[in-house]
C-alpha atoms as a PDB file:
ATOM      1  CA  UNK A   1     177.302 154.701 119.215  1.00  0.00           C
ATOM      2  CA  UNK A   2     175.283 153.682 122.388  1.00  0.00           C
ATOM      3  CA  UNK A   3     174.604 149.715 123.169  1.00  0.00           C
ATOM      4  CA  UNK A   4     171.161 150.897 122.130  1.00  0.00           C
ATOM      5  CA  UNK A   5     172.202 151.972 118.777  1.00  0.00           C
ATOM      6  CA  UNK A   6     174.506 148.764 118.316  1.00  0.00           C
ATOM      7  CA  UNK A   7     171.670 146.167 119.591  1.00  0.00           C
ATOM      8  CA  UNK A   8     168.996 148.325 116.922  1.00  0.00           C
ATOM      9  CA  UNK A   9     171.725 147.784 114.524  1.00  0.00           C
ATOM     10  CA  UNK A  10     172.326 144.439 114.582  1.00  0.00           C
ATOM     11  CA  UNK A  11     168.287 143.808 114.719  1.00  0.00           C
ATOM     12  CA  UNK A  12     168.358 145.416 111.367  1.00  0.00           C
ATOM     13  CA  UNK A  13     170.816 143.730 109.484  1.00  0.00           C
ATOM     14  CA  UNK A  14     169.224 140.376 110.660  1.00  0.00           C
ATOM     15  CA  UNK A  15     165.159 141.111 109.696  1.00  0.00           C
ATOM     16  CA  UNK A  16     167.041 142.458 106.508  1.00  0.00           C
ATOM     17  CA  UNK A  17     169.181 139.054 105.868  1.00  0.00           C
ATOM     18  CA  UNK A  18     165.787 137.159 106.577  1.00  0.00           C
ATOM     19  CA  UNK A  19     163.976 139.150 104.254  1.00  0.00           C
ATOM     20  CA  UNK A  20     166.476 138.778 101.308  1.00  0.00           C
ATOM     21  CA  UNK A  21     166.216 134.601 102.484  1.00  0.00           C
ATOM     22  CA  UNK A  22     170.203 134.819 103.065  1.00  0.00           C
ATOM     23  CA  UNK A  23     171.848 132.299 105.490  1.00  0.00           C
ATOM     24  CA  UNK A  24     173.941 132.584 108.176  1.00  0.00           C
ATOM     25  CA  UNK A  25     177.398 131.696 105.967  1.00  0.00           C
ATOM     26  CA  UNK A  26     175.841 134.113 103.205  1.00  0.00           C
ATOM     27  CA  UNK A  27     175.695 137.132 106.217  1.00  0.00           C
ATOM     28  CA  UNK A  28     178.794 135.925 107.781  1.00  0.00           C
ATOM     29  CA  UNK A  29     180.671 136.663 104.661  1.00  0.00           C
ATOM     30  CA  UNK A  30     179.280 140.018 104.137  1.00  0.00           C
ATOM     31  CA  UNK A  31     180.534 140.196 107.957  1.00  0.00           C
ATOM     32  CA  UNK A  32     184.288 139.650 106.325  1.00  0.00           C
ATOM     33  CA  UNK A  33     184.471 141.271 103.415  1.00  0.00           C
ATOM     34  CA  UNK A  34     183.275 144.907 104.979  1.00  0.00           C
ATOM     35  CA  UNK A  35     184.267 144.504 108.692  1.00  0.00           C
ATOM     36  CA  UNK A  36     187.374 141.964 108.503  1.00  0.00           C
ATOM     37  CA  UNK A  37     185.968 139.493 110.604  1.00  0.00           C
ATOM     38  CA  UNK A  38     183.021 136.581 110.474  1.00  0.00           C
ATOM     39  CA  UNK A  39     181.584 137.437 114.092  1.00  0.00           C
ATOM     40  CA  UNK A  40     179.621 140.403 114.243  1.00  0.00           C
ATOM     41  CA  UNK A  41     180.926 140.839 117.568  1.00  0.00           C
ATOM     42  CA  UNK A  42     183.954 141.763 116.564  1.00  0.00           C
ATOM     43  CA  UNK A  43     182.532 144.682 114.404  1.00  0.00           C
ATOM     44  CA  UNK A  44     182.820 148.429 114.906  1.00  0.00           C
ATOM     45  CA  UNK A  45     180.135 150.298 114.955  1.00  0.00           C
ATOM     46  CA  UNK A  46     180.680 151.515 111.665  1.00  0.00           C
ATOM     47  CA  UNK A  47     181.072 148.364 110.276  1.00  0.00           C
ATOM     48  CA  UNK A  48     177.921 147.739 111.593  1.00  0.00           C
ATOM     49  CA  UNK A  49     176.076 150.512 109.547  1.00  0.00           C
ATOM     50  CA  UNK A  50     178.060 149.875 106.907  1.00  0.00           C
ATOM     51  CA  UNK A  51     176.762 145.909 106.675  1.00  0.00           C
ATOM     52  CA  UNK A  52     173.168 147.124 107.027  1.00  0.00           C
ATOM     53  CA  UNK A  53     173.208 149.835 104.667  1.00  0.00           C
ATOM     54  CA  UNK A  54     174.948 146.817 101.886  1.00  0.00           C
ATOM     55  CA  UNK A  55     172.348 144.640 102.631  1.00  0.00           C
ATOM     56  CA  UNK A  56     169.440 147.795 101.862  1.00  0.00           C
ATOM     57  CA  UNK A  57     171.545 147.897  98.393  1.00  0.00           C
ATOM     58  CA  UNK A  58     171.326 143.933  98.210  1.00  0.00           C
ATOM     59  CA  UNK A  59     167.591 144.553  97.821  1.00  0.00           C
ATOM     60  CA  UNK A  60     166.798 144.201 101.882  1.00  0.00           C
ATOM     61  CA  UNK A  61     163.622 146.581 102.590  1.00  0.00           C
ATOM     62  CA  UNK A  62     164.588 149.298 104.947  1.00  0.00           C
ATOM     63  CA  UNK A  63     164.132 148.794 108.900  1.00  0.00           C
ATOM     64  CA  UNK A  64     160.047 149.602 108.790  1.00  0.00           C
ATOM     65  CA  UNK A  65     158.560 153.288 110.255  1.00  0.00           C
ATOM     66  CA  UNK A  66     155.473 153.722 112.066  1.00  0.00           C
ATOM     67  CA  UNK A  67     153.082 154.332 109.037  1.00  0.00           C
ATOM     68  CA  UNK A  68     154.622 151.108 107.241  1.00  0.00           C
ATOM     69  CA  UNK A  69     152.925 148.193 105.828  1.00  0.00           C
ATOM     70  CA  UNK A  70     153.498 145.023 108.156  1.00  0.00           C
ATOM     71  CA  UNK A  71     154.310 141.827 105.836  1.00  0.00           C
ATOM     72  CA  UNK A  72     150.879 139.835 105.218  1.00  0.00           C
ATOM     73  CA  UNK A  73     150.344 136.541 106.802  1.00  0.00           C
ATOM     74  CA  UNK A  74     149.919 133.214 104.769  1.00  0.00           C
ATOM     75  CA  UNK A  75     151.191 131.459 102.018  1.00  0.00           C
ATOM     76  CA  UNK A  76     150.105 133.823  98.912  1.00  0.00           C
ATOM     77  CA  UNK A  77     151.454 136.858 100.441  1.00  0.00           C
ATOM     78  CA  UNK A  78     154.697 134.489 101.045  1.00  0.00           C
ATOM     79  CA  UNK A  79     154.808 133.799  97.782  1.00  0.00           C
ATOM     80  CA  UNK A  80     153.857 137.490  96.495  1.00  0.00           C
ATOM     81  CA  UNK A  81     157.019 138.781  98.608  1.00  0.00           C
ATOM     82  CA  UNK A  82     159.453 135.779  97.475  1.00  0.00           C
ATOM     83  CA  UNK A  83     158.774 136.550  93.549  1.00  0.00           C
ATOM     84  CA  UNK A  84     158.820 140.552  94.377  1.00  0.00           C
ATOM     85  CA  UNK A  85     162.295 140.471  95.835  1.00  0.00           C
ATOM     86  CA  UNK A  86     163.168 138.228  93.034  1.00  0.00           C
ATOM     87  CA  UNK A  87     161.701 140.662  90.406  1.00  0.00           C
ATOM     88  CA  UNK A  88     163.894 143.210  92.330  1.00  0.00           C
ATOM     89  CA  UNK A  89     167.521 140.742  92.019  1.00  0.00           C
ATOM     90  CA  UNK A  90     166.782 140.461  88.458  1.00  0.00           C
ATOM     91  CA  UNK A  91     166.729 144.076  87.257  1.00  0.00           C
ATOM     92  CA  UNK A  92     162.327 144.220  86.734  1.00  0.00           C
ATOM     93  CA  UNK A  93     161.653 145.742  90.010  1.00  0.00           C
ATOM     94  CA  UNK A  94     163.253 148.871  91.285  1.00  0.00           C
ATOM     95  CA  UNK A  95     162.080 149.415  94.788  1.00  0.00           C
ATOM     96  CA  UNK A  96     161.344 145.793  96.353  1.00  0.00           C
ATOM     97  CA  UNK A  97     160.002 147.032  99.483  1.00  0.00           C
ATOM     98  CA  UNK A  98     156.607 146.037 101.200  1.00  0.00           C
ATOM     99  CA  UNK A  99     155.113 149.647 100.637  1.00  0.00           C
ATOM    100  CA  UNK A 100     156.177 149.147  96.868  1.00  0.00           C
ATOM    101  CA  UNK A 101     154.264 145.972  96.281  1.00  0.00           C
ATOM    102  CA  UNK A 102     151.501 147.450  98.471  1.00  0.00           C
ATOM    103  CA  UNK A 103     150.613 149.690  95.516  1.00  0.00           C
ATOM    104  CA  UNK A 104     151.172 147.594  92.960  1.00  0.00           C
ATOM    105  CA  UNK A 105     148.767 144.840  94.257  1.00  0.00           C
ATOM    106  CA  UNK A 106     146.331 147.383  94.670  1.00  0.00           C
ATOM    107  CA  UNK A 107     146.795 148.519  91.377  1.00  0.00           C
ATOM    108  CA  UNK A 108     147.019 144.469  89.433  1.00  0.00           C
ATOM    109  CA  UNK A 109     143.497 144.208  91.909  1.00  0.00           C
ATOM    110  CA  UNK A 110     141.534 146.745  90.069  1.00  0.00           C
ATOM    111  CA  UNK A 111     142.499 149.584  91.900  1.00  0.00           C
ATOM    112  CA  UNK A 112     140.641 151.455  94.956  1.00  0.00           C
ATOM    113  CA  UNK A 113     137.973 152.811  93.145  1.00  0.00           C
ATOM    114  CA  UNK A 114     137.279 149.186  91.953  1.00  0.00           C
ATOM    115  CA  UNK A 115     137.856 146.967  95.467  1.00  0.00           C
ATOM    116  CA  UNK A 116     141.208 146.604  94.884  1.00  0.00           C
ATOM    117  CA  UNK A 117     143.203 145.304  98.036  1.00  0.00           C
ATOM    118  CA  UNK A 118     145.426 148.088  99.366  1.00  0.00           C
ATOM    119  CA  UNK A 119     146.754 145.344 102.004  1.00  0.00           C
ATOM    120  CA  UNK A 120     147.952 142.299 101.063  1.00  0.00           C
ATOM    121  CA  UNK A 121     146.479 140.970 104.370  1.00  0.00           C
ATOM    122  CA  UNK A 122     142.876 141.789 102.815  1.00  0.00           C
ATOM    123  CA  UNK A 123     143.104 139.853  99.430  1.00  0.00           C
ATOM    124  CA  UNK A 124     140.743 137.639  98.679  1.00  0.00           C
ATOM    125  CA  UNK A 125     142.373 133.988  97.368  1.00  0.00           C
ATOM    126  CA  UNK A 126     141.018 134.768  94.150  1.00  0.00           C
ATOM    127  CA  UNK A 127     142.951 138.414  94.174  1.00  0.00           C
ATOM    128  CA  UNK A 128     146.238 136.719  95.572  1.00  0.00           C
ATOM    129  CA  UNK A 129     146.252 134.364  92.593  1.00  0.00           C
ATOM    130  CA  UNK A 130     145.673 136.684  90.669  1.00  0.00           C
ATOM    131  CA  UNK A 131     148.048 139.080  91.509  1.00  0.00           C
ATOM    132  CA  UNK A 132     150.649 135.642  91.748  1.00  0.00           C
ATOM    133  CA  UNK A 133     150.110 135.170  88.352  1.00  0.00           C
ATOM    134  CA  UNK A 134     150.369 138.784  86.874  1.00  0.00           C
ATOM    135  CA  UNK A 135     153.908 138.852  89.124  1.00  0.00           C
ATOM    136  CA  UNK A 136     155.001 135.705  87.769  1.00  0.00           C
ATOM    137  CA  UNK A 137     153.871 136.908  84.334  1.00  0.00           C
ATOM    138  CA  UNK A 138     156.057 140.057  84.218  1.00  0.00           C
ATOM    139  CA  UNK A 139     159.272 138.677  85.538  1.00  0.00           C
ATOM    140  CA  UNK A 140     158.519 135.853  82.831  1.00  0.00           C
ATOM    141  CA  UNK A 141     158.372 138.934  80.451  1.00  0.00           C
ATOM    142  CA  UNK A 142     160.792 140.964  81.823  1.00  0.00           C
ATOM    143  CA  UNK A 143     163.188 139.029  83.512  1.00  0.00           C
ATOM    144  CA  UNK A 144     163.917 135.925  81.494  1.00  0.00           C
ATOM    145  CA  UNK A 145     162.220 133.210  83.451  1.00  0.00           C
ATOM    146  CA  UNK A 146     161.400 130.045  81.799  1.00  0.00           C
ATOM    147  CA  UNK A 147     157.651 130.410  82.069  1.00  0.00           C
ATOM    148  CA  UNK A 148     156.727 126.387  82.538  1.00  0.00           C
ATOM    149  CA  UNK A 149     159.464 126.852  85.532  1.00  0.00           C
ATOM    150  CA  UNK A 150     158.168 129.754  86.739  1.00  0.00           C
ATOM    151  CA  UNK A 151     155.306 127.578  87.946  1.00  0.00           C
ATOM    152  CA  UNK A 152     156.552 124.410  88.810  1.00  0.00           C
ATOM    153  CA  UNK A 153     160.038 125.392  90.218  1.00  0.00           C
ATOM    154  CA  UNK A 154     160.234 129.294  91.195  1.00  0.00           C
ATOM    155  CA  UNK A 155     163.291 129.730  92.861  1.00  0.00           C
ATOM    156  CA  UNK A 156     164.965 127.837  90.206  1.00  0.00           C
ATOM    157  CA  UNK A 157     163.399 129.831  87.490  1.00  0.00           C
ATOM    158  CA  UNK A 158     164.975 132.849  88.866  1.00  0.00           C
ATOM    159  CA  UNK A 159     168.443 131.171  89.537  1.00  0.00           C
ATOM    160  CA  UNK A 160     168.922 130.149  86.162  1.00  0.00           C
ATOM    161  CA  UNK A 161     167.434 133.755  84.347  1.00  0.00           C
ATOM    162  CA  UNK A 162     170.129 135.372  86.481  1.00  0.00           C
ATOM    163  CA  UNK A 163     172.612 132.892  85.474  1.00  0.00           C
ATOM    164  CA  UNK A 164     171.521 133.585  81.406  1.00  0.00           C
ATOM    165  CA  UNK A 165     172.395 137.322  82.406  1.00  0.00           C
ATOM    166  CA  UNK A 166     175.666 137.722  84.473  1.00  0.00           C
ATOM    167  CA  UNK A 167     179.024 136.526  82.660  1.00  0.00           C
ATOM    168  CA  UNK A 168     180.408 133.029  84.029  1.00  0.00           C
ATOM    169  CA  UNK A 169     183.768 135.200  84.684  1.00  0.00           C
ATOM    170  CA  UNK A 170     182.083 136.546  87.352  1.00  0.00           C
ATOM    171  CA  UNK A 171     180.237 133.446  89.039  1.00  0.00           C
ATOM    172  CA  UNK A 172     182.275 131.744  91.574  1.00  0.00           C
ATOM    173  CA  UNK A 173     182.759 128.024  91.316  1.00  0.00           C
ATOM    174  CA  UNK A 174     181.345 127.055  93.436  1.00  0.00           C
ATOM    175  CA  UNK A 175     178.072 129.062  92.738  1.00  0.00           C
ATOM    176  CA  UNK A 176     178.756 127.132  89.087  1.00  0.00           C
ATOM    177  CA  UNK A 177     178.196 123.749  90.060  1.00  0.00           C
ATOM    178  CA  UNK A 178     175.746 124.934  91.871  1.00  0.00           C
ATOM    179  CA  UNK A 179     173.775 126.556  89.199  1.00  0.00           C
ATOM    180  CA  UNK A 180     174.308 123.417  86.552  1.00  0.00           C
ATOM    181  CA  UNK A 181     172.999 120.763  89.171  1.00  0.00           C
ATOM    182  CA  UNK A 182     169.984 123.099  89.210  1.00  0.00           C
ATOM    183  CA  UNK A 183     170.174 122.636  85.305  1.00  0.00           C
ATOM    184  CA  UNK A 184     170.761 119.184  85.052  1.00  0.00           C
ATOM    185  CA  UNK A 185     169.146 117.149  88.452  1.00  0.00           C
ATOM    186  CA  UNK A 186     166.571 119.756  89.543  1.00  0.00           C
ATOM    187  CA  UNK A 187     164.830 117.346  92.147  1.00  0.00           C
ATOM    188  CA  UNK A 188     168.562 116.592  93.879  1.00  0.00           C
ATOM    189  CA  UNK A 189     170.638 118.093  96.329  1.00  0.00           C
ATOM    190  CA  UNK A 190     168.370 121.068  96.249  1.00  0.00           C
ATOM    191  CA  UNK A 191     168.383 123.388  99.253  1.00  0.00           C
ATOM    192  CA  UNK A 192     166.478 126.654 100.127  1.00  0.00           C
ATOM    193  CA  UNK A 193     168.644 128.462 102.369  1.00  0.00           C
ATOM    194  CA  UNK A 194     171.773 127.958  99.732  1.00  0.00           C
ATOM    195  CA  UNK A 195     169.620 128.878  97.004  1.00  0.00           C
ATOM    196  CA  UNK A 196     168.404 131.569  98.126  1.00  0.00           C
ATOM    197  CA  UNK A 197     172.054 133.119  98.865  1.00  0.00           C
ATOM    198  CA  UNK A 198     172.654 132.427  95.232  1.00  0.00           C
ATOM    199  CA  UNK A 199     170.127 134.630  94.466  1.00  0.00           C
ATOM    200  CA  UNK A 200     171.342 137.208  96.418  1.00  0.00           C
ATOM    201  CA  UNK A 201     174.690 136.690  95.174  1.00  0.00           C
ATOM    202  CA  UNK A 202     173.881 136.347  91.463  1.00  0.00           C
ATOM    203  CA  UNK A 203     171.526 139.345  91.841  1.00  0.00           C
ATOM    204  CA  UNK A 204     174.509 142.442  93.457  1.00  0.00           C
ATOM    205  CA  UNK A 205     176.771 140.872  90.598  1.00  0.00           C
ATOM    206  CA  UNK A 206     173.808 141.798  87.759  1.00  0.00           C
ATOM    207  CA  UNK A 207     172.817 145.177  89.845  1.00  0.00           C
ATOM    208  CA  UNK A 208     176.419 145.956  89.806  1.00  0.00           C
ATOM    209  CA  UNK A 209     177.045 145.677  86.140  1.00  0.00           C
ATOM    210  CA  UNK A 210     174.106 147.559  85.323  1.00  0.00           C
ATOM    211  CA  UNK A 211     174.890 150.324  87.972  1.00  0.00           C
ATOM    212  CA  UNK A 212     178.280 150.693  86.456  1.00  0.00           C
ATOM    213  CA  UNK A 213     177.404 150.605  82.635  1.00  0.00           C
ATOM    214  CA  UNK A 214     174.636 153.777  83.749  1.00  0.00           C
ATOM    215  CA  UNK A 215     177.631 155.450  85.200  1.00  0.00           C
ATOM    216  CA  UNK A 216     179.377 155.074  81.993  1.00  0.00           C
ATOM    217  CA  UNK A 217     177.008 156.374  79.915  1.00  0.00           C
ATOM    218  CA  UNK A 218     176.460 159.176  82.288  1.00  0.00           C
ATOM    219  CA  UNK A 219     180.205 159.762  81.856  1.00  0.00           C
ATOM    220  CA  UNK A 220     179.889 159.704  77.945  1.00  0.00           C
END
């Protein structure tokens, strides 16, 4: 590959890292497990692809084409994207890109024919809150969120539905304690970035499972 190639690579895998809220340790690591080494600069251009194309499986939108939908400004559509990526770690939602919510908004907002929002940069407050609370409401439904935390504590709500559904086996230590001072002293020690890697984390182990127990039955 060109330096061209290499520079649009490594562009990718960080918007994608930033939208999946991972930090730096959390990329470094993929880094080392696929291309030996924590530097990206020490990466082959294969590695390279190959880190990009993980982090697309992770749940990372793919690098946006002309004709995509640019992420909405302010806090609702903030919060819309954080609890659609989340719906997409925990098994509800199967394509978490921006497109993908696009149409669902539009759909929660009463459609076209209706004046339903077919941007999320065009919803009224009233729409975004709405279309908050139906999001919140399904992953409640679907994906084992405690519903009082779902609305007090979000990213917390989704850490510990993920915990309910991957075996402790497979949860590091680490991630453990992690995941029972969540439980036990949710207003201490708490920090975003980490969290959010958790999530990330928690979220290939369940995708995993479920990927392999479909090839299974596929197989029987």
């Amino acid at each position: 590959m060109n330096s061209d190639t290499r520079k649009r690579l490594t562009a990718a895998i960080h918007t994608r890292a930033r939208a999946l809220r991972m930090d730096p340790e959390a990329r470094r690591d993929i880094y080392e497990r696929i291309g030996g080494s924590r530097d990206a600069r020490d990466l082959t251009d294969d590695a390279l692809a190959l880190v990009a194309d993980e982090l697309r499986r992770l749940g990372a939108p793919a690098t946006r084409k002309r004709g995509d939908r640019k992420p909405a400004p302010g806090a609702q559509a903030s919060k819309l994207r954080a609890l659609w990526i989340s719906g997409h770690q925990l098994g509800v939602i199967a394509d978490p890109s921006q497109r993908a919510l696009a149409h669902w908004v539009e759909r929660v907002t009463g459609g076209r024919d209706k004046g339903g929002a077919s941007d999320l940069r065009f919803l009224t407050p009233g729409q975004a809150a709405r279309a908050i609370d139906a999001l919140r409401d399904w992953l409640v439904r679907d994906g084992g969120m405690d519903a009082r935390l779902a609305h007090s504590d979000p990213r917390a709500a989704v850490i510990l539905a993920l915990a309910a559904r991957v075996p402790l086996a497979l949860i590091s230590s680490a991630d453990r304690e992690r995941i029972i001072n969540i439980r036990r002293r949710p207003d201490v020690g708490r920090s975003a970035p980490l969290e959010d890697a958790l999530i990330v984390r928690l979220g290939a182990i369940l995708r995993a499972r479920r990927e392999a127990a479909e090839l299974e039955r596929a197989a029987g």
